[in-house]
C-alpha atoms as a PDB file:
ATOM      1  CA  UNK A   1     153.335 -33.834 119.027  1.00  0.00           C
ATOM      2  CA  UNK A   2     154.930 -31.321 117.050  1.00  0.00           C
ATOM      3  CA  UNK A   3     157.136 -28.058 118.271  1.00  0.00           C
ATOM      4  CA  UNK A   4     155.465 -24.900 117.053  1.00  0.00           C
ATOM      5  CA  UNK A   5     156.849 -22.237 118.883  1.00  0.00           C
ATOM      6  CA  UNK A   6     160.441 -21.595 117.174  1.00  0.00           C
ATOM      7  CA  UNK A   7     161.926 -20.895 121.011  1.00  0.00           C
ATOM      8  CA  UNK A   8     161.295 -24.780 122.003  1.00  0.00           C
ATOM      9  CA  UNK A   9     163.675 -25.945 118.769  1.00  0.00           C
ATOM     10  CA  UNK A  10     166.053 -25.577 116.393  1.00  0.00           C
ATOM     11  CA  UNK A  11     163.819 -22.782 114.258  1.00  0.00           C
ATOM     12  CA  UNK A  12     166.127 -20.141 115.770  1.00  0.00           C
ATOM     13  CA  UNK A  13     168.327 -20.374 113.387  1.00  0.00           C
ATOM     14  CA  UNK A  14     165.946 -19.979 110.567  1.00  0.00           C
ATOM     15  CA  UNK A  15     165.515 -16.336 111.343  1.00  0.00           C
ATOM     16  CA  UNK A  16     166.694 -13.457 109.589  1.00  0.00           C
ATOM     17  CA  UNK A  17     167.649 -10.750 111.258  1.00  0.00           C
ATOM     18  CA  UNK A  18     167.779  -7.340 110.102  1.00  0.00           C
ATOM     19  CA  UNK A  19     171.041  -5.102 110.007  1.00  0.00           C
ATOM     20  CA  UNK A  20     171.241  -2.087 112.745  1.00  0.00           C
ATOM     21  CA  UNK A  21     169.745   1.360 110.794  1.00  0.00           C
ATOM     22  CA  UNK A  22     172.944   2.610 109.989  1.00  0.00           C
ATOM     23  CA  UNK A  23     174.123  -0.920 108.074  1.00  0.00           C
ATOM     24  CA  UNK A  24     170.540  -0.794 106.224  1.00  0.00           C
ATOM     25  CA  UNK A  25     170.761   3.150 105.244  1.00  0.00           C
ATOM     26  CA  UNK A  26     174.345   2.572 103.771  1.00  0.00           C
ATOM     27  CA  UNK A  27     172.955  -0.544 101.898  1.00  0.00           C
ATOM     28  CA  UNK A  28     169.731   1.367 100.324  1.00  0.00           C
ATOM     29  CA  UNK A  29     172.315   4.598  99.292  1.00  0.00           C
ATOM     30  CA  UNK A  30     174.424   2.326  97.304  1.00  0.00           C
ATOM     31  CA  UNK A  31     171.567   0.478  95.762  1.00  0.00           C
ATOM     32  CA  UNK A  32     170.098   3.822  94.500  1.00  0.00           C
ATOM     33  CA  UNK A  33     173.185   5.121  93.650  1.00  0.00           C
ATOM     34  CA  UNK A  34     173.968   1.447  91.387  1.00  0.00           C
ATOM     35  CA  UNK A  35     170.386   2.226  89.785  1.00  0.00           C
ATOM     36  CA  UNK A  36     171.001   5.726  88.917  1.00  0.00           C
ATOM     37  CA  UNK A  37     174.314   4.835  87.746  1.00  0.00           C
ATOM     38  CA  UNK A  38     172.590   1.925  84.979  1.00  0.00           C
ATOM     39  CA  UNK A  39     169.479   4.196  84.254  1.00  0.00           C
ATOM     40  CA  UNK A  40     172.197   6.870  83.273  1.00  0.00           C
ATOM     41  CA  UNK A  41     174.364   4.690  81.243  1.00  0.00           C
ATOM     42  CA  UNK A  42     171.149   2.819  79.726  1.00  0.00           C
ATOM     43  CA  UNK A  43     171.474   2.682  76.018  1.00  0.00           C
ATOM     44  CA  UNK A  44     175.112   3.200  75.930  1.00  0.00           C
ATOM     45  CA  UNK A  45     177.754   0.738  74.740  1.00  0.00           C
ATOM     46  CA  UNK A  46     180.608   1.818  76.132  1.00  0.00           C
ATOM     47  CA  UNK A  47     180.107   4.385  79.345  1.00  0.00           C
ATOM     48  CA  UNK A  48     183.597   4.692  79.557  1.00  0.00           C
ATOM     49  CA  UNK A  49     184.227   6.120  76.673  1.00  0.00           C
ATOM     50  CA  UNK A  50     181.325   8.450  76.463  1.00  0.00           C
ATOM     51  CA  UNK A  51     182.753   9.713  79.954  1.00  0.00           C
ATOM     52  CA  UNK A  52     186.378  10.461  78.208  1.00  0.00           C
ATOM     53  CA  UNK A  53     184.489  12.121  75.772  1.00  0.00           C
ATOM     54  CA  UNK A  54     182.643  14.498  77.623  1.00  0.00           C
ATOM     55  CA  UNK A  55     185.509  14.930  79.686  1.00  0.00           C
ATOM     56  CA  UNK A  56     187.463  15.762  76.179  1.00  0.00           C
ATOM     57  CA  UNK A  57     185.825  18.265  75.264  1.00  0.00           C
ATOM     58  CA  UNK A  58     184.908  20.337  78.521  1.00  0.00           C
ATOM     59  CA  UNK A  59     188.566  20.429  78.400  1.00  0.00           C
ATOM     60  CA  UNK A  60     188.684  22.113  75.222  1.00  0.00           C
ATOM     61  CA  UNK A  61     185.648  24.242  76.169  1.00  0.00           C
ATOM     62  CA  UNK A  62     187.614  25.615  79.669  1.00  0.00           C
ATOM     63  CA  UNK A  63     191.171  26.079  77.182  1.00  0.00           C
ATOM     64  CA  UNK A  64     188.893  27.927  74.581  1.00  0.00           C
ATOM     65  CA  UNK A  65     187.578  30.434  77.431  1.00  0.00           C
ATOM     66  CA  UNK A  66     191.404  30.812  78.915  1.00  0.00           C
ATOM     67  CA  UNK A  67     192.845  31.488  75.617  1.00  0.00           C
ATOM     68  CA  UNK A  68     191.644  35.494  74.722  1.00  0.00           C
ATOM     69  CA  UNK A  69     190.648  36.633  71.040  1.00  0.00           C
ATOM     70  CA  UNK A  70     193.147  39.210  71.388  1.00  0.00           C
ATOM     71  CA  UNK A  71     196.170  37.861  72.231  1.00  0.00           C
ATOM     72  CA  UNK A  72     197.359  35.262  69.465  1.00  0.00           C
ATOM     73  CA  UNK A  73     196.302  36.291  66.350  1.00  0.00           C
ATOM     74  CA  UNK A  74     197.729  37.700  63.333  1.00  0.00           C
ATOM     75  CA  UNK A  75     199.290  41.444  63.431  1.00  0.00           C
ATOM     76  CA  UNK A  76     198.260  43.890  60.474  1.00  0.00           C
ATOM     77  CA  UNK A  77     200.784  46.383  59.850  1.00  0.00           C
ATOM     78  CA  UNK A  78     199.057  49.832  58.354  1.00  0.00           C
ATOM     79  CA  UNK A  79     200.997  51.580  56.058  1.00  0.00           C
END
């Protein structure tokens, strides 16, 4: 006669028991935030460098709004 009922043996262990709601919310936030992060880079060789790119130039785009028309160019003398 066989054991069927997992509480009579050693089928105990053989069950998987699921992490408290917190554990499983932090678990499901960093899996969507790994497949937003490879849909994002999807297509792109090198991430990294297309990130110190962008960064790059919104550098020069805030420097070019700092900097006024006005105030360095060249001075024309009348007369």
């Amino acid at each position: 006669m066989g054991m069927c009922l997992p509480c009579l043996g050693g089928a105990a262990d053989d069950v998987v028991t699921t992490p408290d709601p917190e554990a499983r919310r932090r678990q499901m936030a960093e899996a969507a935030e790994k497949r937003q992060k490879e849909c994002s880079s999807r297509g792109i060789k090198n991430p990294e460098a297309l990130e110190r790119k962008k960064k790059k130039q919104e550098d020069v785009e805030k420097q070019s709004m700092t900097t006024s028309p006005s105030g360095g160019g060249l001075k024309w003398q009348v007369g």
